[in-house]
PDB file of N, CA and C in Angstrom:
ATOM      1  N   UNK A   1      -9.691 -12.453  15.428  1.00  0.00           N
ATOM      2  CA  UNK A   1      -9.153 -12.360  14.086  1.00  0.00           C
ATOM      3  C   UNK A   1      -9.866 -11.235  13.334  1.00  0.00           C
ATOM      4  N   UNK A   2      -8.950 -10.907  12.389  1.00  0.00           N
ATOM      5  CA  UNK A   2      -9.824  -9.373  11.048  1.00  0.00           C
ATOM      6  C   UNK A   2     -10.407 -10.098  10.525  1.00  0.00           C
ATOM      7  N   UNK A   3     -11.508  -9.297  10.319  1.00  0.00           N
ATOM      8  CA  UNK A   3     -12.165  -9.714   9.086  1.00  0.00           C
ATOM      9  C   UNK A   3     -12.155  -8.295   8.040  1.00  0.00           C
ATOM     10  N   UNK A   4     -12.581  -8.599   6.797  1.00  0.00           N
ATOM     11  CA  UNK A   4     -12.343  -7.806   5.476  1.00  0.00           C
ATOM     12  C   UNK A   4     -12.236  -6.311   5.793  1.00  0.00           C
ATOM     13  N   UNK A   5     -13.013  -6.286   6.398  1.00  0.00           N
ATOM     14  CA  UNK A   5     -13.302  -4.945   6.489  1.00  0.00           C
ATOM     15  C   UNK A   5     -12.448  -3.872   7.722  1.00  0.00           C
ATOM     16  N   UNK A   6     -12.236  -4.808   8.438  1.00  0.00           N
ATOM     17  CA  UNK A   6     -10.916  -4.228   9.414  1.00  0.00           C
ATOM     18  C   UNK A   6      -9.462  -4.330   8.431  1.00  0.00           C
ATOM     19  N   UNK A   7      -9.374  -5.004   7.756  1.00  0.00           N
ATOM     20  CA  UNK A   7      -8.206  -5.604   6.823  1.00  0.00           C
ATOM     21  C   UNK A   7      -8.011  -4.203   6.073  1.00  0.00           C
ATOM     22  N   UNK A   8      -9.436  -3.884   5.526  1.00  0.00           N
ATOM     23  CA  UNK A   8      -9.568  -3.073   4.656  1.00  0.00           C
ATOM     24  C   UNK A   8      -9.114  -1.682   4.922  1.00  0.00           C
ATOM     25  N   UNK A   9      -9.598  -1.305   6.647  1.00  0.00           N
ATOM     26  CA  UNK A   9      -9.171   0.004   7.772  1.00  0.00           C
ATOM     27  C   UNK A   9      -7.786   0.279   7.249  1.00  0.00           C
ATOM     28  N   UNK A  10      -7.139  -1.245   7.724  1.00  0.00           N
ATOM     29  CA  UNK A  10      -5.462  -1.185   7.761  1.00  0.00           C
ATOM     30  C   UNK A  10      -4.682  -0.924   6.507  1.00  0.00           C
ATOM     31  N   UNK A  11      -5.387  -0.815   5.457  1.00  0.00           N
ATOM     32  CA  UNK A  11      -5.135  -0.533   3.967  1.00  0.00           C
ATOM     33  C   UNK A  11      -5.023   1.011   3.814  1.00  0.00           C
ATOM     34  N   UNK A  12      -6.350   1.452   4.405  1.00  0.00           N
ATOM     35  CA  UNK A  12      -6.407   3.090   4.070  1.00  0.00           C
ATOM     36  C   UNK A  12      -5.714   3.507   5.348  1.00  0.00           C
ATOM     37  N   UNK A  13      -5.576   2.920   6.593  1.00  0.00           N
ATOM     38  CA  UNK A  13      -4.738   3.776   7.813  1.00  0.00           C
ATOM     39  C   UNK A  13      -3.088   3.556   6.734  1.00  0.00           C
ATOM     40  N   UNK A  14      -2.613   2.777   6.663  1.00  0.00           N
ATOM     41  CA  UNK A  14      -1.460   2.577   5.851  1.00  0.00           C
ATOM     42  C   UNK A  14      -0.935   3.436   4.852  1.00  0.00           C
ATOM     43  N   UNK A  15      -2.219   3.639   3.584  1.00  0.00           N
ATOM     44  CA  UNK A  15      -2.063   4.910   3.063  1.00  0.00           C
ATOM     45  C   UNK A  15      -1.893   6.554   3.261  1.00  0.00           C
ATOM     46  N   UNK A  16      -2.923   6.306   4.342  1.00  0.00           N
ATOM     47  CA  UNK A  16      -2.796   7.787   5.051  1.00  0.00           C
ATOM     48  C   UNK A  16      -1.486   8.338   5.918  1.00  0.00           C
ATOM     49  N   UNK A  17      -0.935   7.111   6.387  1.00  0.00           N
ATOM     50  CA  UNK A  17       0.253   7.312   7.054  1.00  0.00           C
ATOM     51  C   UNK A  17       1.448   7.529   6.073  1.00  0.00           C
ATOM     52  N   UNK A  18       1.221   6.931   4.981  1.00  0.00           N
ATOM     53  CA  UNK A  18       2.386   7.123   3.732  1.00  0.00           C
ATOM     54  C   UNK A  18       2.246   8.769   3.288  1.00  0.00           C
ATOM     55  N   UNK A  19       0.976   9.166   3.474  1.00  0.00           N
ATOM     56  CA  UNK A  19       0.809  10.169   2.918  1.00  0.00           C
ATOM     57  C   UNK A  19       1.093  11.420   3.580  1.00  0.00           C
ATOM     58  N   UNK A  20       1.187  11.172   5.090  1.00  0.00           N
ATOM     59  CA  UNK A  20       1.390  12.228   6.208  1.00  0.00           C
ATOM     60  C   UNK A  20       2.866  12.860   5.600  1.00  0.00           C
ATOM     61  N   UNK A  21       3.835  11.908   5.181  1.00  0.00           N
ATOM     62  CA  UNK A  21       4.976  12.352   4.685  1.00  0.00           C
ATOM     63  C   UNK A  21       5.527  12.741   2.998  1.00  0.00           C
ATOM     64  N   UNK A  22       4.677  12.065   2.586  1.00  0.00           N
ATOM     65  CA  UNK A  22       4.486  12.010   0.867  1.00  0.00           C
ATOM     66  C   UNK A  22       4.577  13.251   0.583  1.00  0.00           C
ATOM     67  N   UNK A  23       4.028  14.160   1.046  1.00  0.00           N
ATOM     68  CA  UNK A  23       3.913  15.558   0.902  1.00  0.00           C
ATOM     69  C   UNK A  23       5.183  16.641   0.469  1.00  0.00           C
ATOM     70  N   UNK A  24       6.165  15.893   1.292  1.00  0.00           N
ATOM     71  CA  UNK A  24       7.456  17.032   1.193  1.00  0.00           C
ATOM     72  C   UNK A  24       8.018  16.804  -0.124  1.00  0.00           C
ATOM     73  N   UNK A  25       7.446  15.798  -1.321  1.00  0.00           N
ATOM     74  CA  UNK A  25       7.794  15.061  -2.507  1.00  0.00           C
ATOM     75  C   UNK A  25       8.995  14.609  -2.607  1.00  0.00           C
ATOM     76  N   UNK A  26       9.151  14.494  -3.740  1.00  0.00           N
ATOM     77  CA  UNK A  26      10.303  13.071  -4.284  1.00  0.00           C
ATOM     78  C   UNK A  26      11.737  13.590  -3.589  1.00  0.00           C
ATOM     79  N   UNK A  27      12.216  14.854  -3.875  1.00  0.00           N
ATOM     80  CA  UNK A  27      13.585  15.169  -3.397  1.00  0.00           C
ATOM     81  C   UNK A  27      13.646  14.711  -2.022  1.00  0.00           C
ATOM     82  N   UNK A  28      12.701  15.136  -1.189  1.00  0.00           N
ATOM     83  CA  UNK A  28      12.721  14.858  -0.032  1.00  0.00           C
ATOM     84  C   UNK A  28      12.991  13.279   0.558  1.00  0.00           C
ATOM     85  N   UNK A  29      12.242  12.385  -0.250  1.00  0.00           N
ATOM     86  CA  UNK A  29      12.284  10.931   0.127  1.00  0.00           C
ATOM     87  C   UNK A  29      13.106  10.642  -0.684  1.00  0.00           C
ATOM     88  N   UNK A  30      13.995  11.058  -1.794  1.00  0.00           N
ATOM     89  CA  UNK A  30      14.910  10.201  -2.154  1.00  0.00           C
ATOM     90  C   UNK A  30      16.215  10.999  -0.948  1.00  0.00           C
ATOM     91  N   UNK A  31      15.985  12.114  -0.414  1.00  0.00           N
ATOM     92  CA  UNK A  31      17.465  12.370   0.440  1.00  0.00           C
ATOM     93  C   UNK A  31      17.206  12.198   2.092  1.00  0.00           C
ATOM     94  N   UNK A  32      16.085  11.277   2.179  1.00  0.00           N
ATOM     95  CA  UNK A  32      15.845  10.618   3.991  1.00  0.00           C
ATOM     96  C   UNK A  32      15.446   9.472   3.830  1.00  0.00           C
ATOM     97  N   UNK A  33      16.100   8.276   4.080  1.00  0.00           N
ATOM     98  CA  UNK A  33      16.163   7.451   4.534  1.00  0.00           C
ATOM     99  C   UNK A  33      15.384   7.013   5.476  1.00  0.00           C
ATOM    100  N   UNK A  34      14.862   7.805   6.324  1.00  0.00           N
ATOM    101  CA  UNK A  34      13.831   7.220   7.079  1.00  0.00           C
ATOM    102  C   UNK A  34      12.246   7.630   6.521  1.00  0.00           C
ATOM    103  N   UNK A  35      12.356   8.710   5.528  1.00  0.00           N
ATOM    104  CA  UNK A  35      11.189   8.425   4.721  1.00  0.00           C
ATOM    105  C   UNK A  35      10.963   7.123   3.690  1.00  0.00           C
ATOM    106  N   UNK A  36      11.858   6.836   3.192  1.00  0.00           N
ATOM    107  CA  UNK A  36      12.364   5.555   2.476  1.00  0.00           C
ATOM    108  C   UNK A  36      11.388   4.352   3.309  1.00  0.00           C
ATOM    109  N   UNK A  37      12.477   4.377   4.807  1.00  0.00           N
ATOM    110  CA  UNK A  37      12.004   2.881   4.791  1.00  0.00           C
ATOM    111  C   UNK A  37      10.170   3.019   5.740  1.00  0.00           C
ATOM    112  N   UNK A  38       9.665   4.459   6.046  1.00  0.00           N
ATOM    113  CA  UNK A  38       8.404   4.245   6.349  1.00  0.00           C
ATOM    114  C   UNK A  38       8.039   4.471   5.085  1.00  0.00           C
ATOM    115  N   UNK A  39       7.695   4.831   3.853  1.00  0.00           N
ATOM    116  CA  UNK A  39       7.006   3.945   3.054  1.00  0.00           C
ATOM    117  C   UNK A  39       6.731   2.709   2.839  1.00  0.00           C
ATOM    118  N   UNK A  40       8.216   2.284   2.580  1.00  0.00           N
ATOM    119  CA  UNK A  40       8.482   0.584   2.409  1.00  0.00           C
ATOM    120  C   UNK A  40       7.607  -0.445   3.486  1.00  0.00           C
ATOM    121  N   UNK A  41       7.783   0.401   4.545  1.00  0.00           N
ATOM    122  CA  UNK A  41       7.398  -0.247   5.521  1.00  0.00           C
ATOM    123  C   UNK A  41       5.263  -0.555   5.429  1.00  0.00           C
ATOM    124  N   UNK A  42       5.479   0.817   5.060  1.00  0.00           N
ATOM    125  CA  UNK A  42       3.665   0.701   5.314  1.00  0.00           C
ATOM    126  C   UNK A  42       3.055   0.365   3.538  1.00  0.00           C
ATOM    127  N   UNK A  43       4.086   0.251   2.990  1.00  0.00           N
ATOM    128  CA  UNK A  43       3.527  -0.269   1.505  1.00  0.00           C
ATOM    129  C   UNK A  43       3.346  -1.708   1.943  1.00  0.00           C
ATOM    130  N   UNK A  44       4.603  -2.654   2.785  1.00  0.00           N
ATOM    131  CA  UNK A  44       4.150  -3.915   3.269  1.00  0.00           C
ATOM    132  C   UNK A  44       2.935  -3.901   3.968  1.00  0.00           C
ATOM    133  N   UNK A  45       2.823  -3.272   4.788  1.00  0.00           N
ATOM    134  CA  UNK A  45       1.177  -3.208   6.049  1.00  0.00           C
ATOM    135  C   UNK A  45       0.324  -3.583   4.814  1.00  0.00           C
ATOM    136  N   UNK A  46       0.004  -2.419   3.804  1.00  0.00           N
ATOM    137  CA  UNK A  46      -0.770  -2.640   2.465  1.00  0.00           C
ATOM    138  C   UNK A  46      -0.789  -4.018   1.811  1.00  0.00           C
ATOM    139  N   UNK A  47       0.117  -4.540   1.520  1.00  0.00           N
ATOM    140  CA  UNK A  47       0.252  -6.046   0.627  1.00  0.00           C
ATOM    141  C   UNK A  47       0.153  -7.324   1.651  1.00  0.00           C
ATOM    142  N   UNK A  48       0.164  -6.976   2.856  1.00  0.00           N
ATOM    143  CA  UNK A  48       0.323  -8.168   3.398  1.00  0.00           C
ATOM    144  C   UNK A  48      -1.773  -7.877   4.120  1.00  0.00           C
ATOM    145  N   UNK A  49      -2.049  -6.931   4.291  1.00  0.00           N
ATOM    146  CA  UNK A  49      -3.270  -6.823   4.850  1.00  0.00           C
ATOM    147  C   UNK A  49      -4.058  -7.311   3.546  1.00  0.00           C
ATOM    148  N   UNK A  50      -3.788  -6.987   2.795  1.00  0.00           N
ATOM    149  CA  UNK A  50      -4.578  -7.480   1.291  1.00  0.00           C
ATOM    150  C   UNK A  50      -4.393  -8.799   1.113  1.00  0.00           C
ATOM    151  N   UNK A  51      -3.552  -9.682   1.406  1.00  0.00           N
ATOM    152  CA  UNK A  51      -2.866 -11.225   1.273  1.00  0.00           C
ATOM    153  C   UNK A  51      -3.945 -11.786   2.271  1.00  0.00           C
ATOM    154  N   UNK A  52      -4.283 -11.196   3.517  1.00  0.00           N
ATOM    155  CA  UNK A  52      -5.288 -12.065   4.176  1.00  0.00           C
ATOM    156  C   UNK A  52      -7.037 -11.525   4.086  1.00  0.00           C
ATOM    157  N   UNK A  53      -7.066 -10.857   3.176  1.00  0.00           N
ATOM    158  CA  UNK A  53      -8.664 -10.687   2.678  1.00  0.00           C
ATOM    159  C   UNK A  53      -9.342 -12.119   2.236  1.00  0.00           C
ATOM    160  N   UNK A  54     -10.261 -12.101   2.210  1.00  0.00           N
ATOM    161  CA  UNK A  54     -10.780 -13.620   2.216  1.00  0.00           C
ATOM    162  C   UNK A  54     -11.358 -13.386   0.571  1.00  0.00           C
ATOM    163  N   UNK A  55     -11.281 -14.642  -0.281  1.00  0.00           N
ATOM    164  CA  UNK A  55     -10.804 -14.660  -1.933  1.00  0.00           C
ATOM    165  C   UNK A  55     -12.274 -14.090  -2.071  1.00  0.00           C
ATOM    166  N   UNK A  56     -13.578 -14.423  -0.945  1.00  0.00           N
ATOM    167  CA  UNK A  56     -14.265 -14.428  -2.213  1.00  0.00           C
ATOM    168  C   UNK A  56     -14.501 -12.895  -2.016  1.00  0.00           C
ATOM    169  N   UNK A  57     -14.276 -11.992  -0.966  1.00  0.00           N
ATOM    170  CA  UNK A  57     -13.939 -10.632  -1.009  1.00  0.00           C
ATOM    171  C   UNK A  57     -13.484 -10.309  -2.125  1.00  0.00           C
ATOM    172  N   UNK A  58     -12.539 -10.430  -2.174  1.00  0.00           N
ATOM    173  CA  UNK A  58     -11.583  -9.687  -3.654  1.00  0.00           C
ATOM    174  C   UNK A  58     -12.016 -10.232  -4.740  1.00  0.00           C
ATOM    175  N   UNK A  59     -12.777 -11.333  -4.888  1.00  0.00           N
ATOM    176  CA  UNK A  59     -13.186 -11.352  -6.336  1.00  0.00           C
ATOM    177  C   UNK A  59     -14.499 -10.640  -6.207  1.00  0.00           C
ATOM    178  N   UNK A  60     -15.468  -9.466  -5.222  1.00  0.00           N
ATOM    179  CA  UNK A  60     -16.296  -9.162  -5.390  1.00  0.00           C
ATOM    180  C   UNK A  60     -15.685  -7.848  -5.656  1.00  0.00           C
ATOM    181  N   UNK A  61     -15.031  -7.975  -5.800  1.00  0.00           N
ATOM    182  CA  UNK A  61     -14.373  -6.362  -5.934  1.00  0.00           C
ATOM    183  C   UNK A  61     -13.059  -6.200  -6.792  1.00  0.00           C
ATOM    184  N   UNK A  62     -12.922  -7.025  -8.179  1.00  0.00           N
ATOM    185  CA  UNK A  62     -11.665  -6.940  -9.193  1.00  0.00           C
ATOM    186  C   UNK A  62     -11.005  -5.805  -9.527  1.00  0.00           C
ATOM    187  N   UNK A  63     -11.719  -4.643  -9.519  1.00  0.00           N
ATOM    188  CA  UNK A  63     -11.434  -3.202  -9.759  1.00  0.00           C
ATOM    189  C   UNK A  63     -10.163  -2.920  -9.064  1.00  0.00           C
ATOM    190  N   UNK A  64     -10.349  -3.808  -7.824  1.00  0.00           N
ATOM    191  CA  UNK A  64      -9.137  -3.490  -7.048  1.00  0.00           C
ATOM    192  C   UNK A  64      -7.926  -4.090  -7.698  1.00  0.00           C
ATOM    193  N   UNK A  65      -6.729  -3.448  -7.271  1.00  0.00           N
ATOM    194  CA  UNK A  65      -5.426  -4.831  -7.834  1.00  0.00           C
ATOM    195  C   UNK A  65      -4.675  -5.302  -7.214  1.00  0.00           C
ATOM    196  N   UNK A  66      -5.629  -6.155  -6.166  1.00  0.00           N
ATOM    197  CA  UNK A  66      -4.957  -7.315  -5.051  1.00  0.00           C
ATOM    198  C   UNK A  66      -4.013  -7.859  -5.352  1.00  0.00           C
ATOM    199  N   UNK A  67      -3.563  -8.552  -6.210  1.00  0.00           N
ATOM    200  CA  UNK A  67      -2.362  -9.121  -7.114  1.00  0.00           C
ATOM    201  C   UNK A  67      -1.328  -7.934  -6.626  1.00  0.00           C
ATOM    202  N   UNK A  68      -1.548  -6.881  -7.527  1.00  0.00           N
ATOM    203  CA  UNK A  68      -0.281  -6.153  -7.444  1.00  0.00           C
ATOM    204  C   UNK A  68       0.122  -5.958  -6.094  1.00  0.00           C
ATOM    205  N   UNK A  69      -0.633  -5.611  -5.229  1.00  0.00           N
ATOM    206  CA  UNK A  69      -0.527  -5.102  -3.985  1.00  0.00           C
ATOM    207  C   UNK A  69       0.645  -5.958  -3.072  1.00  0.00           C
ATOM    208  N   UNK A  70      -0.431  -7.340  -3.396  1.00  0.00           N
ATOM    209  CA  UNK A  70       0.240  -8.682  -2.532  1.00  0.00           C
ATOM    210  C   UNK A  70       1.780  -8.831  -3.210  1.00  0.00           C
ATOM    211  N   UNK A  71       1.802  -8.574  -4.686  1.00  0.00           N
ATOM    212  CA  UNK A  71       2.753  -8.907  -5.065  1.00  0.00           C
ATOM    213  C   UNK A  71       4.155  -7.958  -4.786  1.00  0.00           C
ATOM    214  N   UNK A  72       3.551  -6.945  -4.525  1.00  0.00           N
ATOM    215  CA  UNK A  72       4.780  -5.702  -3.806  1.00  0.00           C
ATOM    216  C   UNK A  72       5.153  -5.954  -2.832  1.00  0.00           C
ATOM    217  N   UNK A  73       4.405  -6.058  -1.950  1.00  0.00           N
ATOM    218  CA  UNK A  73       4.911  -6.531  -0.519  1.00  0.00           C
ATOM    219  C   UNK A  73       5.574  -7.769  -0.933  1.00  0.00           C
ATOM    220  N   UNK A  74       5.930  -8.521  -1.450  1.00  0.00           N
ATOM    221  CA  UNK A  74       6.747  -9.692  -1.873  1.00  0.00           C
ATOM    222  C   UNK A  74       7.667  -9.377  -2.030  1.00  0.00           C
ATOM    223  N   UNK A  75       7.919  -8.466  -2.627  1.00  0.00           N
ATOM    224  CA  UNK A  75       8.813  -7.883  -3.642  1.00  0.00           C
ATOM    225  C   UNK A  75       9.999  -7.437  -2.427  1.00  0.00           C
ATOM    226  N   UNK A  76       9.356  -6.143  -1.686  1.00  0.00           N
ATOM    227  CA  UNK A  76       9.745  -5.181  -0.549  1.00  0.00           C
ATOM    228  C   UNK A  76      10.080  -6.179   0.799  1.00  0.00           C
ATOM    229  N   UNK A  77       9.308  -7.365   1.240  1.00  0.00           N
ATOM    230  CA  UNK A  77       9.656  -8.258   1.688  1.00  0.00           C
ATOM    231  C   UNK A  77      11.281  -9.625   1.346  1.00  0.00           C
ATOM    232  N   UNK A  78      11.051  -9.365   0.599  1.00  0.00           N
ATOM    233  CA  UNK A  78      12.036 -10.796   0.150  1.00  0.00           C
ATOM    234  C   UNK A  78      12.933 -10.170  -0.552  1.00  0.00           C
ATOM    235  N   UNK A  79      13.354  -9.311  -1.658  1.00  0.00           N
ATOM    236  CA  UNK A  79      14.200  -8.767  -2.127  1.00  0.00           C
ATOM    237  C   UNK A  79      14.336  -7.335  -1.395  1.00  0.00           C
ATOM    238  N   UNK A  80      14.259  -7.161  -0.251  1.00  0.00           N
ATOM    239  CA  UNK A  80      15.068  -5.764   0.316  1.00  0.00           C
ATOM    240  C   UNK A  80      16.120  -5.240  -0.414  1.00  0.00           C
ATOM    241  N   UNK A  81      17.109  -6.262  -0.730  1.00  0.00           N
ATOM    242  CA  UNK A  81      18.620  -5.410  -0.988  1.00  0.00           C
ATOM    243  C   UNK A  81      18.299  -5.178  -2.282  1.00  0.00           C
ATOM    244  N   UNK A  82      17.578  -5.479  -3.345  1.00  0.00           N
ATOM    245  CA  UNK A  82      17.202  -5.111  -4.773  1.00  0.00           C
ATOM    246  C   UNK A  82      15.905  -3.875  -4.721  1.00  0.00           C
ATOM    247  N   UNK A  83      15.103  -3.213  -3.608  1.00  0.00           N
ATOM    248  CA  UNK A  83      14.359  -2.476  -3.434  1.00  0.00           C
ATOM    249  C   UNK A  83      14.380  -0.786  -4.095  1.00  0.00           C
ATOM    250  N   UNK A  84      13.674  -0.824  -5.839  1.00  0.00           N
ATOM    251  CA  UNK A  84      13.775   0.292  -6.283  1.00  0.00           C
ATOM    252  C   UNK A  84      12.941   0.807  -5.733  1.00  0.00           C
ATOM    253  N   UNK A  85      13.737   2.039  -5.991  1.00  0.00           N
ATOM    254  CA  UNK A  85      13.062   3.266  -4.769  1.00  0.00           C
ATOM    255  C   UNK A  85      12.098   4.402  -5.756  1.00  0.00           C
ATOM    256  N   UNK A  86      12.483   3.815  -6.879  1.00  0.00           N
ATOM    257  CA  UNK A  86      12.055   4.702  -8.109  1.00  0.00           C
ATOM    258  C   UNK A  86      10.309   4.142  -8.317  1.00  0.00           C
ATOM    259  N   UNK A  87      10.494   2.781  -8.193  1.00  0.00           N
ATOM    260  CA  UNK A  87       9.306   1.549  -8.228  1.00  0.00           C
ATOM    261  C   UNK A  87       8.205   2.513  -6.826  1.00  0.00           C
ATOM    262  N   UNK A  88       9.119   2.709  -6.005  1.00  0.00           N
ATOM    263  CA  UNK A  88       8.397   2.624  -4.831  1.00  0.00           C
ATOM    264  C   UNK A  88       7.474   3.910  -4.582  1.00  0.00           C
ATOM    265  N   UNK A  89       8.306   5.672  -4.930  1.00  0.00           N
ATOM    266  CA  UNK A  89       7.591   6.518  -5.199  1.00  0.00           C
ATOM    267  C   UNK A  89       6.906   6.369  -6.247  1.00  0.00           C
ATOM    268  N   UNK A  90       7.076   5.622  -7.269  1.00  0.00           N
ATOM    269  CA  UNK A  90       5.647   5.561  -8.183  1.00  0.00           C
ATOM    270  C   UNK A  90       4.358   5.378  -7.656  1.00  0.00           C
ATOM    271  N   UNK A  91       4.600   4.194  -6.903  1.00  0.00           N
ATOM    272  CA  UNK A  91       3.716   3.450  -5.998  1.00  0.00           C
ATOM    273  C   UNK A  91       2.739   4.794  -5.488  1.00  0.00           C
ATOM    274  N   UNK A  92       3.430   5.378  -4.785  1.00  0.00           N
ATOM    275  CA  UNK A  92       3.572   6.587  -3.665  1.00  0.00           C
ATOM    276  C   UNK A  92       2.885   7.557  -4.278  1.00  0.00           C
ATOM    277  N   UNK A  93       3.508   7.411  -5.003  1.00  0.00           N
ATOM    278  CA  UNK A  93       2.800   9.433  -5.950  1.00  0.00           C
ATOM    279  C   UNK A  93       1.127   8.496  -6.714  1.00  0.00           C
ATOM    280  N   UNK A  94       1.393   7.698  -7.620  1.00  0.00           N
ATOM    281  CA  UNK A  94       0.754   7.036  -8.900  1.00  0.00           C
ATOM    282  C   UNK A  94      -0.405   6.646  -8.377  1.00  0.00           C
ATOM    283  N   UNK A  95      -0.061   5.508  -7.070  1.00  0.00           N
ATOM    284  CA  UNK A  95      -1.322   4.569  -7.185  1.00  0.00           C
ATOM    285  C   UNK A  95      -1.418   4.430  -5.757  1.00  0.00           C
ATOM    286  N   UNK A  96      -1.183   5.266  -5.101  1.00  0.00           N
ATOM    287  CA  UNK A  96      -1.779   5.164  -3.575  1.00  0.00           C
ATOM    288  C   UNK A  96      -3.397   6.029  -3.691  1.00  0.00           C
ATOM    289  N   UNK A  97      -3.347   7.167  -4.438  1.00  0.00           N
ATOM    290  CA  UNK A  97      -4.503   8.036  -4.152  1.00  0.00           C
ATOM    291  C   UNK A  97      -5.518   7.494  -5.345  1.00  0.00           C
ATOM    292  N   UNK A  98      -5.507   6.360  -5.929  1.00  0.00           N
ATOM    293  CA  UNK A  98      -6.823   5.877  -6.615  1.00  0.00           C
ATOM    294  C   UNK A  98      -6.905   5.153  -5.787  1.00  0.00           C
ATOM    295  N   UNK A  99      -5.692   3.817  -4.815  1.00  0.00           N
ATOM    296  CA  UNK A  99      -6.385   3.030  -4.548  1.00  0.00           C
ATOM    297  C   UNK A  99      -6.926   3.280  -3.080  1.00  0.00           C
ATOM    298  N   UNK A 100      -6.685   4.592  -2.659  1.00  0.00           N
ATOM    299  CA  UNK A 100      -7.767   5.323  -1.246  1.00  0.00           C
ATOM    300  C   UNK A 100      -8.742   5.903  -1.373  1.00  0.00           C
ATOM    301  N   UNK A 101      -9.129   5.790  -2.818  1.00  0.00           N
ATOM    302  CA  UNK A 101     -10.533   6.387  -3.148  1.00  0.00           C
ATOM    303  C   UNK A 101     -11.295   4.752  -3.196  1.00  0.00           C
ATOM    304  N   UNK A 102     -10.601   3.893  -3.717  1.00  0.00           N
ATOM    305  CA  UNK A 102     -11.873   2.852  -3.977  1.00  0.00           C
ATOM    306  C   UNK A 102     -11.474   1.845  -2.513  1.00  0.00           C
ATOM    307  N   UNK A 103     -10.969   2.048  -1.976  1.00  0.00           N
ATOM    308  CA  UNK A 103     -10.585   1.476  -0.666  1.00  0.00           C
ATOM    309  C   UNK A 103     -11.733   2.140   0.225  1.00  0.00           C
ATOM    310  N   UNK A 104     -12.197   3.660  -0.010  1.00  0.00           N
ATOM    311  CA  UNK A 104     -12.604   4.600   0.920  1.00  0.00           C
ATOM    312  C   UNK A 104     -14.421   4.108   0.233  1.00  0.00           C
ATOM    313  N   UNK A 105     -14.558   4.200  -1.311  1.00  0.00           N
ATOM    314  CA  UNK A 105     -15.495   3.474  -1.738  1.00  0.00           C
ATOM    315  C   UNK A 105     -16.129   2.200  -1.379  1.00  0.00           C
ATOM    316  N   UNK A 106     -15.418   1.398  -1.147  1.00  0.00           N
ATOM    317  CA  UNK A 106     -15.589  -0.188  -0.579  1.00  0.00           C
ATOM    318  C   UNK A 106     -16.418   0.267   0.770  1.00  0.00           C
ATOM    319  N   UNK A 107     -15.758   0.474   1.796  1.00  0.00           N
ATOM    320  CA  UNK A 107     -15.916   1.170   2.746  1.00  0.00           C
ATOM    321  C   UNK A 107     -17.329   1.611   3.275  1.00  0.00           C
ATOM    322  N   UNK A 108     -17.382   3.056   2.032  1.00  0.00           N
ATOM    323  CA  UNK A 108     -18.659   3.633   2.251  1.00  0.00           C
ATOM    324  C   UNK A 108     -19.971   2.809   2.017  1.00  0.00           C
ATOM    325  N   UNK A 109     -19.656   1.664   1.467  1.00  0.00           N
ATOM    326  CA  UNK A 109     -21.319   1.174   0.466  1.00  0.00           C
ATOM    327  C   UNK A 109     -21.756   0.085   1.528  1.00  0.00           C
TER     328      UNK A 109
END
């Protein structure tokens, strides 16, 4: 079984893989579809690897926003056919590269 800190690997490998493509920006992923659903896809890897961190992990570390995380992958999980894509490059552009700095922070210490 993972423990936190492998959990944690699969958080920033996840990001980094979002990011291999992130690059060609928004026009690009709103007109490919298969950029679409590998985000979607590895935004779940992200929320669901965060869902099995162990609590008292994440409460040593609030800075983070486990909530949101877990709660996206919910979102991207269970409502597929309602899946804004607008929601999702936010995600993408906004809050992937703070949360691979304190992911990469956690990490280092």
């Amino acid at each position: 079984m993972k423990d936190d800190v492998e959990r944690l690997k699969d958080i920033r490998d996840a990001i980094e893989k979002i990011e291999t493509y992130a690059g060609r920006g928004r026009k690009a992923f709103e007109a490919d579809e298969l950029l679409q659903v590998w985000a979607v896809h590895h935004l779940q890897i992200i929320g669901e690897a965060a869902s099995k961190l162990s609590e008292e992990f994440m409460l040593s570390h609030p800075d983070v926003p486990w909530s949101k995380m877990i709660g996206m992958r919910n979102v991207l999980v269970h409502d597929y056919a309602g899946i804004d894509l607008d929601i999702v490059w936010a995600a993408v552009e906004g809050d992937l590269p703070e949360l691979k700095g304190r992911i990469n922070s956690i990490l280092g210490s």
